[in-house]
Protein backbone atom coordinates (compact mmCIF):
# COMPACT_ATOMS: atom_id res chain seq x y z
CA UNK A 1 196.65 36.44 -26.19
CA UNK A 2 195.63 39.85 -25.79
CA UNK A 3 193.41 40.27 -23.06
CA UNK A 4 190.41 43.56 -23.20
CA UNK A 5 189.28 45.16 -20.38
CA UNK A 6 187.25 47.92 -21.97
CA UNK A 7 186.96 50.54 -25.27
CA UNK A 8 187.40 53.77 -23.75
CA UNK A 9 186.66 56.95 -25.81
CA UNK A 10 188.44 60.61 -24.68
CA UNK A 11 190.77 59.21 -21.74
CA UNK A 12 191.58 62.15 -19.36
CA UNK A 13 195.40 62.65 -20.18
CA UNK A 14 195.93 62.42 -16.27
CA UNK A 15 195.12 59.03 -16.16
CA UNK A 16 197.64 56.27 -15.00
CA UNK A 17 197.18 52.44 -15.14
CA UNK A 18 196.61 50.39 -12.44
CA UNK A 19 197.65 46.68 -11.68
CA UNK A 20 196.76 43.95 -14.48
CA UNK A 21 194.71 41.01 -13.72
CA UNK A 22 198.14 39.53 -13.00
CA UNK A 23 201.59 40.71 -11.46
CA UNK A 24 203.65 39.96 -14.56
CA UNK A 25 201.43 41.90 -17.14
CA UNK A 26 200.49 45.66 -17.27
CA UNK A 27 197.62 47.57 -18.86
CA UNK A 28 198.52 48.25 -22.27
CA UNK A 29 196.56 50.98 -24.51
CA UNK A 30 196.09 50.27 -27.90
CA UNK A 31 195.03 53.01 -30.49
CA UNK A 32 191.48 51.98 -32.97
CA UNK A 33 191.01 55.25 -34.84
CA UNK A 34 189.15 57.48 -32.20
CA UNK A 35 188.99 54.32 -29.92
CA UNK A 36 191.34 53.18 -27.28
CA UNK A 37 191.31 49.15 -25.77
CA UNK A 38 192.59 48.94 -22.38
CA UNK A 39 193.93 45.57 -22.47
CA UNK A 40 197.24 42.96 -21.36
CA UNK A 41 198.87 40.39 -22.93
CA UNK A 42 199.22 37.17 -20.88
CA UNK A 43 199.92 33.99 -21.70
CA UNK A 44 196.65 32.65 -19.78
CA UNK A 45 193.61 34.12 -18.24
CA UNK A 46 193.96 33.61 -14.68
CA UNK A 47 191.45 31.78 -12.62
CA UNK A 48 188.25 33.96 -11.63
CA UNK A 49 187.92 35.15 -8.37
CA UNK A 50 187.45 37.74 -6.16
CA UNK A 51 191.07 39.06 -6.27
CA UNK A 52 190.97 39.09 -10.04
CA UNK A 53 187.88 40.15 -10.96
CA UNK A 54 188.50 43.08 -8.68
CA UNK A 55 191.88 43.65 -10.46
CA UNK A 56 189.77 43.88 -13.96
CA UNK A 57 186.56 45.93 -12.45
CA UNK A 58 189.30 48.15 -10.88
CA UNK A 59 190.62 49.08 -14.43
CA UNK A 60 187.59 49.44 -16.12
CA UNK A 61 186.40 51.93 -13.53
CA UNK A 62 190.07 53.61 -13.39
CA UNK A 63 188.70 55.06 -17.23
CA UNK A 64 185.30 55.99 -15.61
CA UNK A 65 186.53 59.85 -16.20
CA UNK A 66 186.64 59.28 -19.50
CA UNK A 67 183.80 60.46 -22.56
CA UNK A 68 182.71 57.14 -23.02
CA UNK A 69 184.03 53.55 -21.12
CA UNK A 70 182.42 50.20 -22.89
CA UNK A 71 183.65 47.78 -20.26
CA UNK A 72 184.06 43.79 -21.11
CA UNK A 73 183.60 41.32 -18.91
CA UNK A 74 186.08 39.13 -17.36
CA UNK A 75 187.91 36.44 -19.62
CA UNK A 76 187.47 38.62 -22.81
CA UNK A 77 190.46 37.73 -24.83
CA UNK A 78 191.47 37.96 -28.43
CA UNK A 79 194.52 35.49 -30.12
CA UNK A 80 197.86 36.91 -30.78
CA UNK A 81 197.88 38.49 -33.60
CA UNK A 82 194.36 39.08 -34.58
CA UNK A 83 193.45 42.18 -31.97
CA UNK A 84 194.09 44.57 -35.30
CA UNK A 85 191.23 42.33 -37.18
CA UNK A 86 188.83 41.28 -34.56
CA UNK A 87 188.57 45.58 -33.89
CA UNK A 88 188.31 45.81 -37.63
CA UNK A 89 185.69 43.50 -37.95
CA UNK A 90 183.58 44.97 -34.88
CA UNK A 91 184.38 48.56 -35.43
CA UNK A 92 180.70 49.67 -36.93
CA UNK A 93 179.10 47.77 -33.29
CA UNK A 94 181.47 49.25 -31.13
CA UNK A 95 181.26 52.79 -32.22
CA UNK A 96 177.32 52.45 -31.82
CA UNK A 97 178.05 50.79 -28.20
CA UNK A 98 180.21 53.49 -26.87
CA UNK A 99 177.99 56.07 -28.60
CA UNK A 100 175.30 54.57 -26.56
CA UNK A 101 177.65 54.95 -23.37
CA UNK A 102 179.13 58.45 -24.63
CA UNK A 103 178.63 60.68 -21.08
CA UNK A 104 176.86 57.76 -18.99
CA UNK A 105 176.94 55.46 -16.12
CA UNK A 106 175.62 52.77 -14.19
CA UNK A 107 173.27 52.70 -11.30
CA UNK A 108 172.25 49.57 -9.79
CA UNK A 109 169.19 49.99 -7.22
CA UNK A 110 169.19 46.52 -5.02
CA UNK A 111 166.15 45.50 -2.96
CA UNK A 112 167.46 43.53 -0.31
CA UNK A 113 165.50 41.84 2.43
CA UNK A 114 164.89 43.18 5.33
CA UNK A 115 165.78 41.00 8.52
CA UNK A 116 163.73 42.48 11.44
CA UNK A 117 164.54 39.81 13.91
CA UNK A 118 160.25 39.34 13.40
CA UNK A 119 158.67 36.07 11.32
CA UNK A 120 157.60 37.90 8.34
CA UNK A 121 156.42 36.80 4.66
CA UNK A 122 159.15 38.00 2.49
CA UNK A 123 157.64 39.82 -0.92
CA UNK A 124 157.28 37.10 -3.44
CA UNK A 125 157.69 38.08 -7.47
CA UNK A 126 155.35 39.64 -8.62
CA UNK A 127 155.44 41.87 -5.63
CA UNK A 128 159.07 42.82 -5.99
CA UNK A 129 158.48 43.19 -10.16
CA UNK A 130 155.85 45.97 -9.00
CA UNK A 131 157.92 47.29 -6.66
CA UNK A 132 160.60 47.50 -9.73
CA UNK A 133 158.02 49.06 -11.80
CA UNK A 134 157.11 52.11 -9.61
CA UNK A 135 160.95 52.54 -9.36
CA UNK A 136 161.20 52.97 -13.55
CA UNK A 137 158.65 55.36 -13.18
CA UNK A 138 159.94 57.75 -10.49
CA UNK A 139 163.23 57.50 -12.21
CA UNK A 140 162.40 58.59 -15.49
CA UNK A 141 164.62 56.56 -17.78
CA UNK A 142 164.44 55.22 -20.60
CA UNK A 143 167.20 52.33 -20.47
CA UNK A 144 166.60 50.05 -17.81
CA UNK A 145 167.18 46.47 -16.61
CA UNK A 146 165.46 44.33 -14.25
CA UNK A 147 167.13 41.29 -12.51
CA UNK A 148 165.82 38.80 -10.60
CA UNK A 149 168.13 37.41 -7.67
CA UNK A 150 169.32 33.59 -7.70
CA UNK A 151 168.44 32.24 -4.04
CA UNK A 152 169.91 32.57 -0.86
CA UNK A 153 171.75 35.74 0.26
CA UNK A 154 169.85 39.49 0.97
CA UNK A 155 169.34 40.96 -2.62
CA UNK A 156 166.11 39.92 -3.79
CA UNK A 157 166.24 41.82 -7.35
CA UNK A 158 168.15 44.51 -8.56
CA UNK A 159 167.72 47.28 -11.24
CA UNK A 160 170.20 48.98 -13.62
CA UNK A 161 169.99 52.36 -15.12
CA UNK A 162 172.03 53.94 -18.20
CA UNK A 163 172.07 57.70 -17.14
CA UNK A 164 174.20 60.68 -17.89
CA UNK A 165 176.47 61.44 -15.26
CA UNK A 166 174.98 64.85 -14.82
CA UNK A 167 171.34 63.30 -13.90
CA UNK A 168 172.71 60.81 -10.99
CA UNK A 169 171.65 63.63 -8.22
CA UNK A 170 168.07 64.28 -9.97
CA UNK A 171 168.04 60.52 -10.77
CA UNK A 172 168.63 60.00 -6.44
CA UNK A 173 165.42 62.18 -5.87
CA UNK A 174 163.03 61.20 -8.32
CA UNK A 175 163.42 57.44 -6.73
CA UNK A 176 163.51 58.46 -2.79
CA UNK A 177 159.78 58.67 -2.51
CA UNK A 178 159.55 55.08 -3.81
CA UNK A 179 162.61 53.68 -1.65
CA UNK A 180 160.99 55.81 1.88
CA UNK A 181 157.42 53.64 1.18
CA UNK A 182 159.06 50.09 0.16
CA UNK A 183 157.50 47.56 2.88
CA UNK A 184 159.82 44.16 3.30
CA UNK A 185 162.77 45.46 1.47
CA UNK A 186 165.02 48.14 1.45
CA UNK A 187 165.54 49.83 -1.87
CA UNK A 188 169.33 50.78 -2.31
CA UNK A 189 171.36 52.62 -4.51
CA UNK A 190 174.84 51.83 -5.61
CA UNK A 191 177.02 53.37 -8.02
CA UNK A 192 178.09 54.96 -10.40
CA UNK A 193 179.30 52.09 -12.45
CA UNK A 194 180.65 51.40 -15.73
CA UNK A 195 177.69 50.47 -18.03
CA UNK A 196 178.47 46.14 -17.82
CA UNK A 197 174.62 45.78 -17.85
CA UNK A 198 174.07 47.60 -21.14
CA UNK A 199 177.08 45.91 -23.55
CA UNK A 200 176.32 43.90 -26.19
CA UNK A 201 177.62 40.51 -26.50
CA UNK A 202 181.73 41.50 -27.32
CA UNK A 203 182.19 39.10 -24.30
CA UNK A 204 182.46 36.27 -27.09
CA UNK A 205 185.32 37.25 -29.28
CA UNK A 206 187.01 33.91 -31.05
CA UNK A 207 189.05 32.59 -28.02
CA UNK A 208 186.24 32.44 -25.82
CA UNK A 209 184.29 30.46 -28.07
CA UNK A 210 183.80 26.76 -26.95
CA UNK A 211 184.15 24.57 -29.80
CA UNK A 212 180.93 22.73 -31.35
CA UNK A 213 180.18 19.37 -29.93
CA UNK A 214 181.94 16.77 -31.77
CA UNK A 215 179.33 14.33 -33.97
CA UNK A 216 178.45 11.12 -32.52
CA UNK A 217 179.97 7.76 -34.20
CA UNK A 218 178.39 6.36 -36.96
CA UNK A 219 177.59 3.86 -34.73
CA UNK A 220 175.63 5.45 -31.91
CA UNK A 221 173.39 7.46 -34.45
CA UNK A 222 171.97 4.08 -35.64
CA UNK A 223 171.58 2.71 -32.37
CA UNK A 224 169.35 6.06 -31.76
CA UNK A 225 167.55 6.58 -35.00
């Protein structure tokens, strides 16, 4: 199986692989047209976890110097021998995505709780969505995306933006004002990133779909009906 790590347009001609999700593959680059997939073949997908999820993020953002980087997410894979036609068949939605990407990045701003050592009621929803809010508007762009946090651990919410790369130090001012006044969370800035938050679904190509539920026996659907 061929395994994709990103779509990567105008590579710098400096730039070098580094490790594959595993030791006995290497990052391959396969020519699209004007595209070029950074990808391995393996025989599996290796198990998800921090080690190898760092291994793929670490080769997406190796391209990050690069016109345009449309990253995948871990476990993208394609069956031997159908890379050339699964490309073909995607080609018009890819060159939109990376045209969407051409000459931007990634920031994620996290709110993360503040622990003061001091009983305090932490800022529920709707407090944190308006606290989200005045941080779209001080920032100025147009593609955004706002995340709630699952439970437990210090980031509350988080919000991505898809900037140029030239706008990151105007993009850092506009939202200081907002981050200086935040009460009960601390409004943080990380970054730049490859654009994961803005990629359309090519996290689904054929190997990575599960199979439809088999039907029930003949049996069991008149015992229900």
């Amino acid at each position: 199986m061929f395994y994709m790590y990103a779509v990567v347009e105008g590579l710098p001609a400096a730039w070098h692989p580094p490790p594959a999700v595993t030791v006995t593959a290497s990052v391959e680059r396969h020519s699209h047209g004007s595209l070029l997939v950074l990808g391995s073949t393996l025989d599996a997908v290796p198990a998800a976890n921090p080690k190898t999820l760092a291994l793929h993020h670490d080769v997406v953002a190796s391209a990050l110097d690069a016109l345009a980087v449309l990253p995948f997410r871990y476990g993208t894979v394609i069956a031997d021998g159908e890379s050339d036609a699964w490309l073909g068949t995607h080609r018009a939605a890819l060159e939109t995505a990376v045209a969407q990407v051409r000459g931007c990045v990634e920031m994620s701003v996290k709110l993360l709780r503040l622990d003061s050592g001091v009983e305090q009621t932490s800022p529920g929803e709707s407090e944190l969505r308006a606290l989200a809010d005045q941080i779209v508007n001080r920032a100025g762009v147009e593609q955004w995306r706002y995340r709630p946090a699952g439970t437990g651990g210090n980031v509350v919410a988080s919000v991505a933006f898809l900037l140029p790369r030239t706008a990151l130090a105007e993009f850092l001012a506009r939202i200081a004002p907002v981050a200086s006044r935040a009460v009960g969370v601390a409004v943080v800035p990380t970054g730049p990133w490859p654009a994961y938050s803005f990629v359309p679904a090519f996290d689904r190509p054929p190997l990575a779909v599960a199979p439809p539920p088999a039907p029930a026996p003949s049996s069991a659907r008149r015992a229900t009906g």
